[in-house]
N, C-alpha and C. Protein backbone atom coordinates (compact mmCIF):
# COMPACT_ATOMS: atom_id res chain seq x y z
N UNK A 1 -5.52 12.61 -17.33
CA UNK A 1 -4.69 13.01 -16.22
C UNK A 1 -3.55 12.00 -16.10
N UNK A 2 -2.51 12.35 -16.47
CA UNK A 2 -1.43 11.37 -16.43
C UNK A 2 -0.77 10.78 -15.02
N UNK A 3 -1.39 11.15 -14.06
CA UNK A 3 -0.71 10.88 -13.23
C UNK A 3 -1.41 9.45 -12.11
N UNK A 4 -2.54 9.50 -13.29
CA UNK A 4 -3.29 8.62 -12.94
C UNK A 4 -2.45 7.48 -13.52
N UNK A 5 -2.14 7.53 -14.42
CA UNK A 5 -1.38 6.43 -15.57
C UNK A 5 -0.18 5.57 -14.21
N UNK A 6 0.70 6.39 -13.56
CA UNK A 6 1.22 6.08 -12.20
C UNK A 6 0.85 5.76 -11.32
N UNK A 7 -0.70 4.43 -11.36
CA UNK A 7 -1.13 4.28 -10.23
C UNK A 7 -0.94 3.11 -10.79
N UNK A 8 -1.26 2.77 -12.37
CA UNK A 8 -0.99 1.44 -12.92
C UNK A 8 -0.50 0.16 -12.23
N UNK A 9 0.63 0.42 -12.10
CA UNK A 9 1.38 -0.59 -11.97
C UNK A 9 0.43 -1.88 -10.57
N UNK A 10 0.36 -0.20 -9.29
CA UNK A 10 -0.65 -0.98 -8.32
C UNK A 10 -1.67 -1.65 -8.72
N UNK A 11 -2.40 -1.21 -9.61
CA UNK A 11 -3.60 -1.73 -10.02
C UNK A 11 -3.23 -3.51 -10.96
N UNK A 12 -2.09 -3.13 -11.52
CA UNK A 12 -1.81 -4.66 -12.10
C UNK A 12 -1.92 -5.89 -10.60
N UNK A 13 -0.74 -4.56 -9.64
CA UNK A 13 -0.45 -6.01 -8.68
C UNK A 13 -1.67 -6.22 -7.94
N UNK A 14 -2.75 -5.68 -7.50
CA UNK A 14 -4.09 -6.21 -6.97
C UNK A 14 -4.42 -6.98 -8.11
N UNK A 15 -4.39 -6.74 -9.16
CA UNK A 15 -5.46 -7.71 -9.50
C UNK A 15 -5.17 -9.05 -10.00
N UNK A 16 -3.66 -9.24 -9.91
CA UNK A 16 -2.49 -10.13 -10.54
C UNK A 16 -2.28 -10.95 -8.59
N UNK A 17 -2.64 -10.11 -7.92
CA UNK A 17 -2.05 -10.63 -6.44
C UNK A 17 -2.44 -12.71 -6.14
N UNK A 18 -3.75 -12.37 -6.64
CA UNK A 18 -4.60 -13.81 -6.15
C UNK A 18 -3.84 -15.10 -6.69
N UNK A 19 -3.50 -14.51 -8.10
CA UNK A 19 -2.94 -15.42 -9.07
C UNK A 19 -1.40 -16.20 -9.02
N UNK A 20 -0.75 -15.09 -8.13
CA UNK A 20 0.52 -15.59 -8.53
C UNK A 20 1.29 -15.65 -7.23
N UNK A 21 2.76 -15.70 -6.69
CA UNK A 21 3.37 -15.36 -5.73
C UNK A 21 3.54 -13.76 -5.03
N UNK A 22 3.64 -13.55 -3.83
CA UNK A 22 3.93 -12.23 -3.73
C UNK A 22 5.04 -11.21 -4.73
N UNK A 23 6.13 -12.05 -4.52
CA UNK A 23 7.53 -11.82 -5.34
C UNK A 23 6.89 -11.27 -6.80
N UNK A 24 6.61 -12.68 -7.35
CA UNK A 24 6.20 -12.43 -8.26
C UNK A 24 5.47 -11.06 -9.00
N UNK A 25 4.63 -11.21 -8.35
CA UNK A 25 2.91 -9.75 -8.72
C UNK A 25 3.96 -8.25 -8.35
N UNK A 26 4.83 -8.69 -7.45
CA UNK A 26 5.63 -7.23 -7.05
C UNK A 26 6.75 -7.26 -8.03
N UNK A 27 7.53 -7.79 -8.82
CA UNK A 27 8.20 -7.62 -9.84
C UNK A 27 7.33 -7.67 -10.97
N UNK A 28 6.39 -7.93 -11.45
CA UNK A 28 5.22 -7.74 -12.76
C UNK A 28 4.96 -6.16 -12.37
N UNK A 29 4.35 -5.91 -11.01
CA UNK A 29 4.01 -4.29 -11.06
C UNK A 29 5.29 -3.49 -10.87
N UNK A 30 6.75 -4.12 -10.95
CA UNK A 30 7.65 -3.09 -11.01
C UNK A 30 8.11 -3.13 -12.31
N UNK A 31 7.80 -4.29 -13.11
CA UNK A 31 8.19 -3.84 -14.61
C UNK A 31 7.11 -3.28 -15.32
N UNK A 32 5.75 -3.41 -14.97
CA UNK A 32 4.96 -2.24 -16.08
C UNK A 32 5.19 -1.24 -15.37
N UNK A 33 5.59 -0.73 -13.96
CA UNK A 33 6.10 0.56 -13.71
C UNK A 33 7.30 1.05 -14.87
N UNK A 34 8.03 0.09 -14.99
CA UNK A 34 9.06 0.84 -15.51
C UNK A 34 8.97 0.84 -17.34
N UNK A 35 7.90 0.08 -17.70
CA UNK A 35 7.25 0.52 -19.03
C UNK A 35 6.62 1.63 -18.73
N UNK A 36 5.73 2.17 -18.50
CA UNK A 36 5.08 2.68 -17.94
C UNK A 36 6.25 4.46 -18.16
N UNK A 37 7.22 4.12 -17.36
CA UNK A 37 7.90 5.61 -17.20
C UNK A 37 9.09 5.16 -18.36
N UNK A 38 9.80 4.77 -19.10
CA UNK A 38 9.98 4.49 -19.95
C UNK A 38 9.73 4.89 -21.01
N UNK A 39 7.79 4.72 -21.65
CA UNK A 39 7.16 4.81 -22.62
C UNK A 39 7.12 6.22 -22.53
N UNK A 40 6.68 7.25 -21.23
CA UNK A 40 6.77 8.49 -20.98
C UNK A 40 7.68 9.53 -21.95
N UNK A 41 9.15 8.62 -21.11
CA UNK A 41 10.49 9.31 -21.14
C UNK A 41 10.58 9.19 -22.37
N UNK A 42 10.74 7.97 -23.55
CA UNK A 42 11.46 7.72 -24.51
C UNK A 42 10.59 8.39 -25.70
N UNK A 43 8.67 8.12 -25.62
CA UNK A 43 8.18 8.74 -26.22
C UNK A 43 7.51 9.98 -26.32
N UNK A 44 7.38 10.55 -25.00
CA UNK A 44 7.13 12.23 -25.16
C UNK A 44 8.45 12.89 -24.68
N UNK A 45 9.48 11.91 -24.40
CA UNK A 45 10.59 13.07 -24.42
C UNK A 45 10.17 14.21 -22.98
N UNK A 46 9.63 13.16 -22.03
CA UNK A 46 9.26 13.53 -20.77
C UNK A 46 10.31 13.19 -19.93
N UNK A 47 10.41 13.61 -18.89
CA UNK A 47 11.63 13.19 -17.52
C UNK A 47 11.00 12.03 -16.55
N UNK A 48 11.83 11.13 -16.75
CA UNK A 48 10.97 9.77 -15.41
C UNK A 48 10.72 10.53 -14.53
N UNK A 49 8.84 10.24 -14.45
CA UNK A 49 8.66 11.03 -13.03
C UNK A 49 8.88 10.53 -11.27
N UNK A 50 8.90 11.12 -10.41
CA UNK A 50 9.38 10.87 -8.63
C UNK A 50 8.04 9.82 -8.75
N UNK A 51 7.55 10.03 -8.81
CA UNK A 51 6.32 8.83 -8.16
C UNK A 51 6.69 7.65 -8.98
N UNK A 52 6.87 7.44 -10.34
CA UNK A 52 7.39 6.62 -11.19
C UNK A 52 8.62 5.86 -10.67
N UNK A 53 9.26 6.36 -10.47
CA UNK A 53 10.71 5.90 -9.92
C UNK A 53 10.75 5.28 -8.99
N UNK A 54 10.15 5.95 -7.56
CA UNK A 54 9.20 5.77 -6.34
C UNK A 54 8.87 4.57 -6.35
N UNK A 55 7.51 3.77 -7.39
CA UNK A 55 6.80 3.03 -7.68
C UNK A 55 7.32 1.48 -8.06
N UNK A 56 8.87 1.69 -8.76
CA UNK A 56 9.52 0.76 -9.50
C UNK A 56 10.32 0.30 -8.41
N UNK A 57 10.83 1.65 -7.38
CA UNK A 57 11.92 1.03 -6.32
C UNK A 57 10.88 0.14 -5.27
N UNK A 58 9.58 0.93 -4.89
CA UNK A 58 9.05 -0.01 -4.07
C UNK A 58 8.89 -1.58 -3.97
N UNK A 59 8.41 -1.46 -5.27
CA UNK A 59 7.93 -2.84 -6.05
C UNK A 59 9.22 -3.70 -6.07
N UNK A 60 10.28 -3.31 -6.68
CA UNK A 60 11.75 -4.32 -6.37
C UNK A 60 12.35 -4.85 -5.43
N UNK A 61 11.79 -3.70 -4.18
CA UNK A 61 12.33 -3.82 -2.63
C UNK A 61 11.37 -4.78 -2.22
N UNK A 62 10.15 -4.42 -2.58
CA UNK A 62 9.16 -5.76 -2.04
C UNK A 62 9.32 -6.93 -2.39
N UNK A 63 10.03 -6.93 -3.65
CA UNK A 63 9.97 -7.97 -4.45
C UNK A 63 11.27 -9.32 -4.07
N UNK A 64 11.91 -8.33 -3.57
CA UNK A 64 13.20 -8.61 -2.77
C UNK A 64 13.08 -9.52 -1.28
N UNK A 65 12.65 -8.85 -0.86
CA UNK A 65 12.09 -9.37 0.18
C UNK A 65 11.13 -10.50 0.36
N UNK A 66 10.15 -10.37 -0.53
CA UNK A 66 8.99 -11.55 -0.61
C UNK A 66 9.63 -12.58 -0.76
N UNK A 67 10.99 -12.63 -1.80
CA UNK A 67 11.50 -13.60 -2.07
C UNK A 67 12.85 -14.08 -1.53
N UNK A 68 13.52 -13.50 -0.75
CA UNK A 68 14.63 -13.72 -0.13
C UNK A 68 14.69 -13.84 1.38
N UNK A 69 13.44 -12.81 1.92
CA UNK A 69 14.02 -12.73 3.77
C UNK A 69 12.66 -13.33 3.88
N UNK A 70 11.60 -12.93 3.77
CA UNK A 70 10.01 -13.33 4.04
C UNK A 70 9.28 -14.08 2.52
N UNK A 71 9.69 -15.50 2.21
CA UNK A 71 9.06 -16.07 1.39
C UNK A 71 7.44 -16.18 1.71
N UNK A 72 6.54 -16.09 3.01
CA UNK A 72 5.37 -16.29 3.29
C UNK A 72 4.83 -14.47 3.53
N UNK A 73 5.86 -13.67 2.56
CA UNK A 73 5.29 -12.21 3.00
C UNK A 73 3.58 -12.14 2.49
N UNK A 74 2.96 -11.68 3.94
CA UNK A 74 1.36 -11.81 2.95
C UNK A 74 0.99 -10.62 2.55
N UNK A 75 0.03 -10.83 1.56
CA UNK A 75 0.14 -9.24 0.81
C UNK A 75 -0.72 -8.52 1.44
N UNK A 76 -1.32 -8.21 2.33
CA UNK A 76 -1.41 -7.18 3.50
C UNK A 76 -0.48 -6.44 3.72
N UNK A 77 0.69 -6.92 4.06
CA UNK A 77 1.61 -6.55 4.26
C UNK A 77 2.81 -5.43 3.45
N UNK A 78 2.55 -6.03 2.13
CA UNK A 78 3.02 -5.44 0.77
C UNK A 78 2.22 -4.49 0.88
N UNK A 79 0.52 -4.42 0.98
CA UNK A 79 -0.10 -2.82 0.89
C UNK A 79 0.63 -2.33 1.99
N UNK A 80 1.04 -2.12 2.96
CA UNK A 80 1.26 -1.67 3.86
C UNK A 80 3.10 -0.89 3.33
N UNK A 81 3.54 -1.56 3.10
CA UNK A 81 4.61 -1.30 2.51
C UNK A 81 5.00 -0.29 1.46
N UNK A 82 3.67 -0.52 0.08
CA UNK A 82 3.43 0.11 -1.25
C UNK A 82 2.82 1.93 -0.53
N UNK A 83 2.20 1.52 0.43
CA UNK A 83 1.12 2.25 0.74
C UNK A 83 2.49 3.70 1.43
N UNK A 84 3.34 2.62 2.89
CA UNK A 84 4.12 3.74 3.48
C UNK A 84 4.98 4.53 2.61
N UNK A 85 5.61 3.67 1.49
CA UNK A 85 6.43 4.04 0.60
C UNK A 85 6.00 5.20 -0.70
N UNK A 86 4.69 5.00 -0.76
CA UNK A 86 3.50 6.28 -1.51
C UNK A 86 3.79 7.73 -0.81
N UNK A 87 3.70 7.39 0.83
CA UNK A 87 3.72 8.36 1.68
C UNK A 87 4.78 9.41 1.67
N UNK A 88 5.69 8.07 1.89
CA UNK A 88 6.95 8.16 1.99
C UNK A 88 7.82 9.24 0.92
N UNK A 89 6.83 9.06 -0.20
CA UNK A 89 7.91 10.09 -1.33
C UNK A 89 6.96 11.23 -1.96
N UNK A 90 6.09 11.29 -0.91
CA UNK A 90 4.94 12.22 -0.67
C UNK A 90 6.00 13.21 0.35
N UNK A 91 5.95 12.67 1.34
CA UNK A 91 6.13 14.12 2.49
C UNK A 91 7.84 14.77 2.09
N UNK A 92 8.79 13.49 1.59
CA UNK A 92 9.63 13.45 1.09
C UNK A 92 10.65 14.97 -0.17
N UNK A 93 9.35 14.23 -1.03
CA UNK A 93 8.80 15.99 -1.99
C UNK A 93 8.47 17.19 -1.22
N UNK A 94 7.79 17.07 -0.17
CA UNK A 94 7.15 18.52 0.18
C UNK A 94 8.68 18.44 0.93
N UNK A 95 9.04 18.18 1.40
CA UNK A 95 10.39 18.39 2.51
C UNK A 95 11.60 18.99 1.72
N UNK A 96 11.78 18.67 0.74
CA UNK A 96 12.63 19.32 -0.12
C UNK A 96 12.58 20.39 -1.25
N UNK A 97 11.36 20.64 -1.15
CA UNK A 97 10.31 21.85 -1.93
C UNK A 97 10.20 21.28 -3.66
N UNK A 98 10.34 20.27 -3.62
CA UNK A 98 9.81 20.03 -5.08
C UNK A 98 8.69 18.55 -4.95
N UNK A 99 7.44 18.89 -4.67
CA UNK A 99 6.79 18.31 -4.83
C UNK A 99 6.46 17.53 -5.66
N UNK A 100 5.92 16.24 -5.85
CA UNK A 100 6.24 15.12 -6.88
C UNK A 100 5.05 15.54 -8.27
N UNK A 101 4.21 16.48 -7.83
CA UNK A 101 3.20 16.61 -8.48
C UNK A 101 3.53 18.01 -9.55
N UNK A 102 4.59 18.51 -8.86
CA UNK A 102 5.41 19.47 -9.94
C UNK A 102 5.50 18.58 -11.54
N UNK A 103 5.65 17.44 -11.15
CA UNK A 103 6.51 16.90 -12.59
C UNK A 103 5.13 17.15 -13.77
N UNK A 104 4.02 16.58 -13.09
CA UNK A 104 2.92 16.57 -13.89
C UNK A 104 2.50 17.93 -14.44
N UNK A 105 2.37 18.81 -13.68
CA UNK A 105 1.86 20.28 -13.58
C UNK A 105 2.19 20.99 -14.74
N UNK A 106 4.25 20.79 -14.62
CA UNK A 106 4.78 21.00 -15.59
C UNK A 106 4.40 21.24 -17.09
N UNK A 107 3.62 20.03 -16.96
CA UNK A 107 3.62 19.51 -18.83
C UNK A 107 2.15 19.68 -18.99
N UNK A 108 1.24 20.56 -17.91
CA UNK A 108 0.10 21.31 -18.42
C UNK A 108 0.11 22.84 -18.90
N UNK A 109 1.13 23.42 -17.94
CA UNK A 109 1.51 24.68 -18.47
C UNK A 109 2.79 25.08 -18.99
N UNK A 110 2.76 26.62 -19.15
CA UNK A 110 3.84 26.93 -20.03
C UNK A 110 4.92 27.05 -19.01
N UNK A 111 6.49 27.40 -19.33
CA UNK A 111 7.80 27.46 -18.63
C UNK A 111 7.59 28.73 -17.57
N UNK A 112 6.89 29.30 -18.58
CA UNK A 112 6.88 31.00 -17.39
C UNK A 112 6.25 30.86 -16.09
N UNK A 113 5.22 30.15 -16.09
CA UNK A 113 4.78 29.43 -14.95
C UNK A 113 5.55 28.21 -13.87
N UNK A 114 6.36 27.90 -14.22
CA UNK A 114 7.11 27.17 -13.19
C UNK A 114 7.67 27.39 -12.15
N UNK A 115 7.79 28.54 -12.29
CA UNK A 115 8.80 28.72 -10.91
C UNK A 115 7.73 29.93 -9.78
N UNK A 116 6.79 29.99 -10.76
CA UNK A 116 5.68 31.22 -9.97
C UNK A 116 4.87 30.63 -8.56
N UNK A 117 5.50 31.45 -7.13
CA UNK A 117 4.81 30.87 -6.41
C UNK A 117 3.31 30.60 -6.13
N UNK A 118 2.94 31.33 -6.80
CA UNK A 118 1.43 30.76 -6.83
C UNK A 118 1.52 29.29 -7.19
N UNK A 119 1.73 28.93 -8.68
CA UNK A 119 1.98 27.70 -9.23
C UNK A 119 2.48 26.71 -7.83
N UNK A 120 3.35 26.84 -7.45
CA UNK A 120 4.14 26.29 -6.10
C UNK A 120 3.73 25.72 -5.18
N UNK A 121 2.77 26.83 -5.08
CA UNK A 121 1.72 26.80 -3.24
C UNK A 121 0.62 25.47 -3.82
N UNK A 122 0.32 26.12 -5.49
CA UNK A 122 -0.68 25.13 -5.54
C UNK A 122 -0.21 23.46 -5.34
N UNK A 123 0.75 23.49 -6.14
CA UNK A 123 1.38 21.70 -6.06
C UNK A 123 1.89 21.67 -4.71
N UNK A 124 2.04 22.51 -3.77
CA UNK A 124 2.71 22.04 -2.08
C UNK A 124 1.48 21.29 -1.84
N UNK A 125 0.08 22.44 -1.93
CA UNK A 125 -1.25 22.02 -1.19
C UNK A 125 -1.71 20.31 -2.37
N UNK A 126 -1.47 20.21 -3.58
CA UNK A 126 -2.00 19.16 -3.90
C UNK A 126 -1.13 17.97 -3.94
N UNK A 127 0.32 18.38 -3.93
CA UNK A 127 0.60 17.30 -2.63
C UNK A 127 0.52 16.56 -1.83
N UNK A 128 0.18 18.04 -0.54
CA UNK A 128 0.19 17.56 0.64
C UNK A 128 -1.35 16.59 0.60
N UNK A 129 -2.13 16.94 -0.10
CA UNK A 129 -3.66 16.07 -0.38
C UNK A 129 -3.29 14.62 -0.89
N UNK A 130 -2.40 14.32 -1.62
CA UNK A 130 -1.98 12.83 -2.22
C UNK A 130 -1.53 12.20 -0.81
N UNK A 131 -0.35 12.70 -0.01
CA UNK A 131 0.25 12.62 1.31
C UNK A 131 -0.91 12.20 2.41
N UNK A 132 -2.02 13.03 2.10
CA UNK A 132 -2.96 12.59 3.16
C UNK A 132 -3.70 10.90 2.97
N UNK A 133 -3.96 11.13 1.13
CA UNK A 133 -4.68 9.84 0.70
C UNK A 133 -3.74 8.74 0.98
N UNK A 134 -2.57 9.39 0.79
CA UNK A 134 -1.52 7.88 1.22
C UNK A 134 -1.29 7.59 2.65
N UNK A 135 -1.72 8.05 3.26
CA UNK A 135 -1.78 8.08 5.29
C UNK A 135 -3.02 7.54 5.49
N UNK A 136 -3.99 7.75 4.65
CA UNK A 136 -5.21 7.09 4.76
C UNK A 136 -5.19 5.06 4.62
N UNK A 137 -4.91 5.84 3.13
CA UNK A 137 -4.82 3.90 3.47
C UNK A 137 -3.77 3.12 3.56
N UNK A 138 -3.14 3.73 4.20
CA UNK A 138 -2.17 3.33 5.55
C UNK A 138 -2.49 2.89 6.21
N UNK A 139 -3.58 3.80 6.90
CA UNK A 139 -3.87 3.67 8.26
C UNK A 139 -5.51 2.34 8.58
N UNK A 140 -5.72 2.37 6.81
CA UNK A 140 -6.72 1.49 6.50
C UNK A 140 -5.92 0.03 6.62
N UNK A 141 -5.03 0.16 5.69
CA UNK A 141 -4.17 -1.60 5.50
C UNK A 141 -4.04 -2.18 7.00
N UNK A 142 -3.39 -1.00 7.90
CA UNK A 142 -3.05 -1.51 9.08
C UNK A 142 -4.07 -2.23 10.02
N UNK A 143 -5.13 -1.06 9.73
CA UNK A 143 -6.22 -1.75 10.49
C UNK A 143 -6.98 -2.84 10.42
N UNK A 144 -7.20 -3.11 8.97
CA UNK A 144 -7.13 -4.56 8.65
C UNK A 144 -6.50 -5.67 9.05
N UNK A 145 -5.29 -5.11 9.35
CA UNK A 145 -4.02 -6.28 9.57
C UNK A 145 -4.42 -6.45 11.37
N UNK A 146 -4.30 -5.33 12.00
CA UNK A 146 -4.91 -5.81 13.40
C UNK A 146 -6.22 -5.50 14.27
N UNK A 147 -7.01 -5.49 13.07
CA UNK A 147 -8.14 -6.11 13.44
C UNK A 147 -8.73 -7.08 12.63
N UNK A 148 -8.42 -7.72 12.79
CA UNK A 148 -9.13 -9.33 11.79
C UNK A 148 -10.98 -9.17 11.71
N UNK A 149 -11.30 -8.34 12.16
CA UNK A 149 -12.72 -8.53 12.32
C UNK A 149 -13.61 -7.29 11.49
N UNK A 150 -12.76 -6.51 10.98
CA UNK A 150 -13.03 -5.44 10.15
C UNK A 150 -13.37 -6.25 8.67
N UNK A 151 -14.55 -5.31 8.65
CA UNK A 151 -15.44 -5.79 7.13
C UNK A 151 -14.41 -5.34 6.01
N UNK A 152 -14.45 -6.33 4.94
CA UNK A 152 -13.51 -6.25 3.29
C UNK A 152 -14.20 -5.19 2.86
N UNK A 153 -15.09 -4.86 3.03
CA UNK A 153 -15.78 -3.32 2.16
C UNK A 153 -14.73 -2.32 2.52
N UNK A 154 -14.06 -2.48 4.41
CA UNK A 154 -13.49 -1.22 4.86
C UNK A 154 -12.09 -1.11 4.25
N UNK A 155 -11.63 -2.18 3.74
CA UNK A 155 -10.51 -2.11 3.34
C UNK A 155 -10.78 -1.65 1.62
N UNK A 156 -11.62 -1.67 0.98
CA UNK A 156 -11.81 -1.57 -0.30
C UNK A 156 -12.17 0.18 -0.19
N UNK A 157 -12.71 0.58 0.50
CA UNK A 157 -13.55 1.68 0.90
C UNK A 157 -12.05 2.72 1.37
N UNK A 158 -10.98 2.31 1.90
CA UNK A 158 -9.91 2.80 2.45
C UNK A 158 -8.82 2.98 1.65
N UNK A 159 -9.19 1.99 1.11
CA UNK A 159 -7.75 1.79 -0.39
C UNK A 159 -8.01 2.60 -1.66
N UNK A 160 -9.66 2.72 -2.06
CA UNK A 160 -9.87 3.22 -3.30
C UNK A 160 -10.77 4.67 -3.26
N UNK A 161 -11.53 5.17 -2.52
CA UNK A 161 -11.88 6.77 -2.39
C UNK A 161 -10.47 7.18 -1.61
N UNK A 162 -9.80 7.17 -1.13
CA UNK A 162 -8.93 7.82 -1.15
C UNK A 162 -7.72 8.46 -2.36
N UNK A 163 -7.63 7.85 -3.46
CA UNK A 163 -7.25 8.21 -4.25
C UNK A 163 -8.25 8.38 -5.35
N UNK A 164 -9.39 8.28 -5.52
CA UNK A 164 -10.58 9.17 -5.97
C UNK A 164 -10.47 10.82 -5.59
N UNK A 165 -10.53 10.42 -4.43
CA UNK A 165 -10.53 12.15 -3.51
C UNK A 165 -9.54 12.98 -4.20
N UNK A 166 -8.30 12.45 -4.21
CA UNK A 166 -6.86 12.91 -4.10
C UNK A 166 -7.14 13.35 -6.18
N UNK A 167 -7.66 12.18 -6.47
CA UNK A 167 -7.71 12.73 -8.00
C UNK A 167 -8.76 13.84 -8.11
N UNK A 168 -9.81 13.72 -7.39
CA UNK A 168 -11.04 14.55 -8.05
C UNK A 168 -9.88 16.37 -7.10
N UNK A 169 -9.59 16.38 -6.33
CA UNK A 169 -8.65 17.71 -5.72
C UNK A 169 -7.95 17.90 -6.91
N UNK A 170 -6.82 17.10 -7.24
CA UNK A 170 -5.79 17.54 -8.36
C UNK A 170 -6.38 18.04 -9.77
N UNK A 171 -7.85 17.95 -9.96
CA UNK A 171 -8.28 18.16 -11.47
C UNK A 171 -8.71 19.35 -10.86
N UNK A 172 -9.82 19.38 -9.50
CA UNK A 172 -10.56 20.86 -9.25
C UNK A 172 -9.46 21.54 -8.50
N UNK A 173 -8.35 21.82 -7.98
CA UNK A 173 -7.98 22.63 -7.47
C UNK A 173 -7.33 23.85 -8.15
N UNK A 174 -6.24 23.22 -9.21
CA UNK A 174 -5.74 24.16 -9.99
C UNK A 174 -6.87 25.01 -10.84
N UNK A 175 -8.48 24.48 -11.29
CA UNK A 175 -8.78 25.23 -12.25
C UNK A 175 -9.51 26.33 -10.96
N UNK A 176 -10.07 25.80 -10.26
CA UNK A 176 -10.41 27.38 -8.44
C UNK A 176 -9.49 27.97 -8.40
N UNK A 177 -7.91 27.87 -8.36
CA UNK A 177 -7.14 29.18 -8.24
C UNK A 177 -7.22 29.69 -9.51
N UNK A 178 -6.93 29.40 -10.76
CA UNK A 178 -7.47 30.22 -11.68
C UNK A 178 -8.31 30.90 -11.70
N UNK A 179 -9.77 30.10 -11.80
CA UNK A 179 -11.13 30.95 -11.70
C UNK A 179 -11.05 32.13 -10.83
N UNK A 180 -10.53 31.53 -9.51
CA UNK A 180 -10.44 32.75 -8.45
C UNK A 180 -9.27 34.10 -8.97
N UNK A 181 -8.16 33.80 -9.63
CA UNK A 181 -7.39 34.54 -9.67
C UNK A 181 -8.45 35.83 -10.82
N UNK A 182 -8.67 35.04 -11.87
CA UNK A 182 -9.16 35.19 -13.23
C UNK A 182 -10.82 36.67 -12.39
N UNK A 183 -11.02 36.35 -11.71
CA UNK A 183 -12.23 37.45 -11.11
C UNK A 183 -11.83 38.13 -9.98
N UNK A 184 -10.48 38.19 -9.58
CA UNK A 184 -10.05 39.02 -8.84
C UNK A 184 -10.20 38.85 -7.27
N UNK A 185 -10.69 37.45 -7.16
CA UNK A 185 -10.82 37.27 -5.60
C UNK A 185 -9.61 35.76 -5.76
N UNK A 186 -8.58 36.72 -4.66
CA UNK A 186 -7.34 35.49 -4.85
C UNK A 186 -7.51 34.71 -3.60
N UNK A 187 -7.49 33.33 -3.57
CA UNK A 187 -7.29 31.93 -2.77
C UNK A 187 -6.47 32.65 -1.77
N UNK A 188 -6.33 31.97 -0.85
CA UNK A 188 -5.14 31.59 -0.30
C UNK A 188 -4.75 30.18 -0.82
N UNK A 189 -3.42 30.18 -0.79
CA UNK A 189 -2.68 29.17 -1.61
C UNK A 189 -1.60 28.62 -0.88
């Protein structure tokens, strides 16, 4: 699932976070972002995807900041940031009718399928499901941040089934409207 491959970069900067400066870990996860969509573009002759792009601007803006206006930015804060900015080009996509999850979809099926609203409804709704996982641990980072007394499980528990969820939807949803279409009892979509 390639779109998993676009979570990368986050996953460098957690685990790179302990080690180094904020600045720092946020320009490392904005340049394997931009390997990352790069390697995409140059070697499957794919289009940099919105979340990709998304991912590289976040990371620079943070990176910007950590190091110029807030040198003591703590990385709480950066999730909070990575996290609104996830959201951010989540509701973003649905608002302008091309959902970010179109890009992926794309390059599972054929052209004739692209523009079919069925196809459509499905990436609005699995979308709007990424949109939710990114409001989630949102609403997780924050709570961490003001409540000091909240257990590290809740923040681990907030940050990572939520995009479990959001992945295990994006693999089962599209093949249920099929199945469903495929036996004659159609979804709503």
């Amino acid at each position: 699932m390639r779109i998993l491959l676009s979570f990368v970069p986050y996953f460098v900067f957690g685990f790179i976070l302990d080690a180094v400066p904020v600045a720092l870990a946020c320009l490392i996860a904005a340049i394997v972002g931009l390997v990352i969509a790069l390697g995409d573009y140059r070697l499957r002759g794919r289009s940099i995807k919105l979340l990709d792009g998304g991912t590289i601007a976040i990371f620079v803006i943070v990176a910007l900041i950590a190091a110029f206006l807030k040198p003591a930015l703590q990385p709480s804060w950066v999730w909070v940031a990575t996290n609104a900015g996830l959201l951010a080009i989540s509701l973003v996509s649905l608002a302008i009718r091309r959902p970010f999850t179109l890009q992926y979809a794309r390059e599972q099926v054929g052209p004739d399928l692209w523009n079919s609203p069925v196809f459509l409804a499905v990436n609005d709704r699995i979308t709007a499901v990424w949109a939710l996982a990114f409001a989630v641990m949102l609403f997780f980072q924050l709570a961490i941040i003001t409540m000091p007394g909240m257990p590290a499980l809740a923040d681990y528990v907030g940050s990572i089934a939520p995009v479990f969820v959001a992945l295990a939807f994006t693999a089962w949803y599209p093949r249920h409207v099929r199945r469903s279409y495929a036996t004659g009892s159609r979804p709503a979509t």
